[in-house]
C-alpha atoms as a PDB file:
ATOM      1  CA  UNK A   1      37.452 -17.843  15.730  1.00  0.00           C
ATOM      2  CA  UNK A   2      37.604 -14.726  14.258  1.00  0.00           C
ATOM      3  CA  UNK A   3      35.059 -15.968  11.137  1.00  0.00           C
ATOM      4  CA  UNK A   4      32.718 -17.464  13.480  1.00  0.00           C
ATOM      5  CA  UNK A   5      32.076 -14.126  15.275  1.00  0.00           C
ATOM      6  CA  UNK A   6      31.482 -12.467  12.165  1.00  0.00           C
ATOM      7  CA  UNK A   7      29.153 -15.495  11.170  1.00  0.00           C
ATOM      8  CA  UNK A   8      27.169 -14.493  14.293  1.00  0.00           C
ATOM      9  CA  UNK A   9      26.813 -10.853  13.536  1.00  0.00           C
ATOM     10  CA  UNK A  10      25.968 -11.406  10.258  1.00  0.00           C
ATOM     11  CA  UNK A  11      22.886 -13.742  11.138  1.00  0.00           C
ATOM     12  CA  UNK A  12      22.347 -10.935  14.164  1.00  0.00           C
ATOM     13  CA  UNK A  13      21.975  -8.486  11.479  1.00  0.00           C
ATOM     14  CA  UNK A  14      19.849 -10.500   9.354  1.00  0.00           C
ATOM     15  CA  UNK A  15      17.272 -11.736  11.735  1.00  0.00           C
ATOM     16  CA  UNK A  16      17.300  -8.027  12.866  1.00  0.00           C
ATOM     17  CA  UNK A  17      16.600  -6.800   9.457  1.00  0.00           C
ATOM     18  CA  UNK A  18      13.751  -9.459   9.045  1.00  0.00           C
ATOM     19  CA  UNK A  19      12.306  -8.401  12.493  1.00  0.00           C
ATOM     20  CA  UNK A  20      12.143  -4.751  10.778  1.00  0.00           C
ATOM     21  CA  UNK A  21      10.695  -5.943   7.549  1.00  0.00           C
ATOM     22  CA  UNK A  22       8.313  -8.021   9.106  1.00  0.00           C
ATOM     23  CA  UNK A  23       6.865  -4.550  11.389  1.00  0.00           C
ATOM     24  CA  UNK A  24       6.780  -2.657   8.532  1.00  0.00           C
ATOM     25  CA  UNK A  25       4.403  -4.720   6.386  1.00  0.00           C
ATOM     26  CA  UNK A  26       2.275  -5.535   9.239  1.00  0.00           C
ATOM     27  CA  UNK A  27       2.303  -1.673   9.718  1.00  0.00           C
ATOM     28  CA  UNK A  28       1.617  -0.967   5.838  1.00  0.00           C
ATOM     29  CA  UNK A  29      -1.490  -3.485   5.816  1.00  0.00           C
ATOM     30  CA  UNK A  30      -2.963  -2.581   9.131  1.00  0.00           C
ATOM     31  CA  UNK A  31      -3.349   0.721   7.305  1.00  0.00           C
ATOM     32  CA  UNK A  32      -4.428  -0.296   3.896  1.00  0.00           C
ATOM     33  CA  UNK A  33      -6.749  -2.496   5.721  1.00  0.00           C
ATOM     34  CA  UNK A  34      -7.961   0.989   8.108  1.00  0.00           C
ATOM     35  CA  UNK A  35      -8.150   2.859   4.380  1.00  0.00           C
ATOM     36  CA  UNK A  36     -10.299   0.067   2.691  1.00  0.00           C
ATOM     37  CA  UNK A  37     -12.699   0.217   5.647  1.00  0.00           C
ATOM     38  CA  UNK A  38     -13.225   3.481   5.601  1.00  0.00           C
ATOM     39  CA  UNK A  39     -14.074   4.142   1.856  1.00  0.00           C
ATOM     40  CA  UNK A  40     -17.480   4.343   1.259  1.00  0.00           C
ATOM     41  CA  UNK A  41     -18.595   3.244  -2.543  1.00  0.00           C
ATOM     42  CA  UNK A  42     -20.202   5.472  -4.499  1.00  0.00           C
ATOM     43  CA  UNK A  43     -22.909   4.418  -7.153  1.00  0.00           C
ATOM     44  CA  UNK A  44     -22.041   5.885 -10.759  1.00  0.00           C
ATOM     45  CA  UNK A  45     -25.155   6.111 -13.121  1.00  0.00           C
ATOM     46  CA  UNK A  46     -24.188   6.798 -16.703  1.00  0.00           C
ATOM     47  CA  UNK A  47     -27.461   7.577 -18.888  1.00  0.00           C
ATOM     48  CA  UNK A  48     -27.401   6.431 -22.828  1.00  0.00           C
ATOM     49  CA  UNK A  49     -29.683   5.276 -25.076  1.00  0.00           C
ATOM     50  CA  UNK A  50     -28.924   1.310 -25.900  1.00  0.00           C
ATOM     51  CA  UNK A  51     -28.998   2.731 -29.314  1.00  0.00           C
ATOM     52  CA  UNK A  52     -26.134   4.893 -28.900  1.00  0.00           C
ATOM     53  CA  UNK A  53     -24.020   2.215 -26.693  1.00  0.00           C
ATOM     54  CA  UNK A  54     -21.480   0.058 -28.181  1.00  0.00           C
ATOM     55  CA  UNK A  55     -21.844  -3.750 -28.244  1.00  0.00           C
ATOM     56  CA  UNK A  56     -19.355  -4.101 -24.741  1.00  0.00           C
ATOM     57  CA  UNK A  57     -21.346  -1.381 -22.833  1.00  0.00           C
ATOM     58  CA  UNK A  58     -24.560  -3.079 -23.795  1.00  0.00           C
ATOM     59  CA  UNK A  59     -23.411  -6.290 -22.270  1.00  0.00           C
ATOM     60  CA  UNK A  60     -21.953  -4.239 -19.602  1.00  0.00           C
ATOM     61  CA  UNK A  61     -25.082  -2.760 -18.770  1.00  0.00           C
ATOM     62  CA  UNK A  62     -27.467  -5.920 -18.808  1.00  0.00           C
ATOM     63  CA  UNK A  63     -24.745  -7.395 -16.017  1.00  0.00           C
ATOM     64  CA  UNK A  64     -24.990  -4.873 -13.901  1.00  0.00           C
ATOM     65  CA  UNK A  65     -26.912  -5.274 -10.780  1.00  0.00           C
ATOM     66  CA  UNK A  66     -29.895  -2.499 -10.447  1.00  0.00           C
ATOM     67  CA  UNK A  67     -29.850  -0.018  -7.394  1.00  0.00           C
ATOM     68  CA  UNK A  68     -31.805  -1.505  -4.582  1.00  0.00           C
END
C-alpha cells in the first residue's frame, strides 16, 4: 500500500511538472512570436566597386533582390 501511494504522488508530481513546462514554452513563444512581429527590417546597402569585391560577394550581390 504504502508503494502505491508513493506511485501516485510521483505521477502527481510529474504531470504537475509537465503542466508547468508546457506554460512556460507556450509563454516563451507567445513572446518570441510578439518580438518577431514587431521588428521591422532594415535594408543594408554596402557600396563597392565589382572590381574591388571578392568572387563570393560578387555572386552575393547579383542574388540579391534590388530595392523596390
Amino acid at each position: 500500500m504504502k508503494r502505491g501511494i508513493r506511485l501516485v504522488a510521483l505521477a502527481i508530481a510529474i504531470a504537475v511538472n509537465a503542466a508547468a513546462m508546457m506554460a512556460v514554452n507556450a509563454s516563451i513563444v507567445g513572446g518570441a512570436e510578439r518580438e518577431l512581429a514587431w521588428q521591422h527590417v532594415e535594408r543594408v546597402v554596402i557600396v563597392a566597386k565589382r572590381q574591388s569585391l571578392q568572387a563570393n560577394q560578387t555572386v552575393a550581390s547579383q542574388n540579391c533582390p534590388a530595392p523596390s
